[in-house]
Protein backbone atom coordinates (compact mmCIF):
# COMPACT_ATOMS: atom_id res chain seq x y z
CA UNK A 1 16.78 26.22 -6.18
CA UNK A 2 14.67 24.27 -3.89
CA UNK A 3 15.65 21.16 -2.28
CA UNK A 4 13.23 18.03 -1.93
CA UNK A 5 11.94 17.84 2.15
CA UNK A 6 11.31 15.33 4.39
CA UNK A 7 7.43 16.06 4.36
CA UNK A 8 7.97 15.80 0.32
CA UNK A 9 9.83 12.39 0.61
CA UNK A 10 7.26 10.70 2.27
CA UNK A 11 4.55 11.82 1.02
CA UNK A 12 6.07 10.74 -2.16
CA UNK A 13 6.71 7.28 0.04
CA UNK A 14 2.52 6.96 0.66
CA UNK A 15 1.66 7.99 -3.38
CA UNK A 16 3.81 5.19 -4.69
CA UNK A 17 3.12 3.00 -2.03
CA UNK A 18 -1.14 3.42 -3.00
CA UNK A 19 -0.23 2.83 -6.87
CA UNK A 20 -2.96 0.58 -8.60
CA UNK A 21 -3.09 -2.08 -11.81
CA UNK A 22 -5.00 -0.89 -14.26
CA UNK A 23 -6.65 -4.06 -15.78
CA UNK A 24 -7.08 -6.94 -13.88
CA UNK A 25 -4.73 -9.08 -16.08
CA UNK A 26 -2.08 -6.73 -14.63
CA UNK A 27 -3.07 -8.12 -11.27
CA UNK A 28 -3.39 -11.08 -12.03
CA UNK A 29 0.10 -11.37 -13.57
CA UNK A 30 1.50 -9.20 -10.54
CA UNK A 31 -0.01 -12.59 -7.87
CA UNK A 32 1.15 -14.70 -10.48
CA UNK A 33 5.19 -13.46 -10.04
CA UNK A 34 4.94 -14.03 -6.50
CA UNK A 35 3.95 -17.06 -6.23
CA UNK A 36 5.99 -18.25 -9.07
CA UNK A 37 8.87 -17.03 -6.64
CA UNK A 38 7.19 -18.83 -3.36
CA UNK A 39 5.96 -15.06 -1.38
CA UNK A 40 2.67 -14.79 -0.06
CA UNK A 41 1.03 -11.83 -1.68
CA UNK A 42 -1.50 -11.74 0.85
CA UNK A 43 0.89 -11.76 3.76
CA UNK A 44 3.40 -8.80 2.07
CA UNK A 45 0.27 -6.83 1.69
CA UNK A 46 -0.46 -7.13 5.32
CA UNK A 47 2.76 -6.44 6.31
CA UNK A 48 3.18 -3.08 4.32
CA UNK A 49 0.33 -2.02 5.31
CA UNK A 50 1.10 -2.02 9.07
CA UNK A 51 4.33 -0.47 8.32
CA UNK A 52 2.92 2.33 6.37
CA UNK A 53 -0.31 3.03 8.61
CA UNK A 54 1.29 6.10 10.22
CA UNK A 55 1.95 7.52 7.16
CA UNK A 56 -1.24 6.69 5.83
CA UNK A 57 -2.88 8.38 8.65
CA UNK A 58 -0.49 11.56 8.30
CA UNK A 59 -1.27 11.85 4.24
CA UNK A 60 -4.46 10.51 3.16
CA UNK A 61 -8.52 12.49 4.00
CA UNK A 62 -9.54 11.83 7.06
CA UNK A 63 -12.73 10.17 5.33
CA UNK A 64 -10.10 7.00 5.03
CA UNK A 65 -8.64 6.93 8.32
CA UNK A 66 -11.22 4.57 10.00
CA UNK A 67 -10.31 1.87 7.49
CA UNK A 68 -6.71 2.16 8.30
CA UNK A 69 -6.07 3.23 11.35
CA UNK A 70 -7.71 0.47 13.38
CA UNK A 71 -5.51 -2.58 14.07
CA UNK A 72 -8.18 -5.18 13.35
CA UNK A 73 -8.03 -3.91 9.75
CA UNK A 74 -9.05 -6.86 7.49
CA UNK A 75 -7.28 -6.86 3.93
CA UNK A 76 -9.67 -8.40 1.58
CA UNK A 77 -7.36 -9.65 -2.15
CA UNK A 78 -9.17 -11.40 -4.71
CA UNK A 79 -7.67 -14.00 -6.74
């Protein structure tokens, strides 16, 4: 029997961490739970992003990595 890995475990990490809606009333309801509970969507965003950029980098086609792996990354969310 094989046992899950490290490598496995975050990699597993990055794909649920890149999950999207799939209609935009989905999104819309998703900003619409955290502000009923006073977060700032935009802000978490940011913030998992920076804490997930080395994984990012480690996981996902280079093609990607110049979007990411630059710290003056702007995170564009429409409302």
């Amino acid at each position: 029997m094989k046992y899950f890995t490290k490598e496995w475990f975050e990699e597993i990490q990055i794909s649920s961490f890149l999950t999207f809606h799939e209609t935009k009333k989905d999104w819309e309801e998703d900003i619409a739970w955290y502000v009923s509970e006073g977060l700032d969507f935009k802000d978490i965003c940011k913030n998992q992003l920076e804490d997930k950029r080395a994984e990012l980098v480690k996981y996902l086609p280079a093609f990607f990595h110049p979007f990411y792996s630059r710290r003056n990354v702007k995170i564009t969310i429409s409302f």
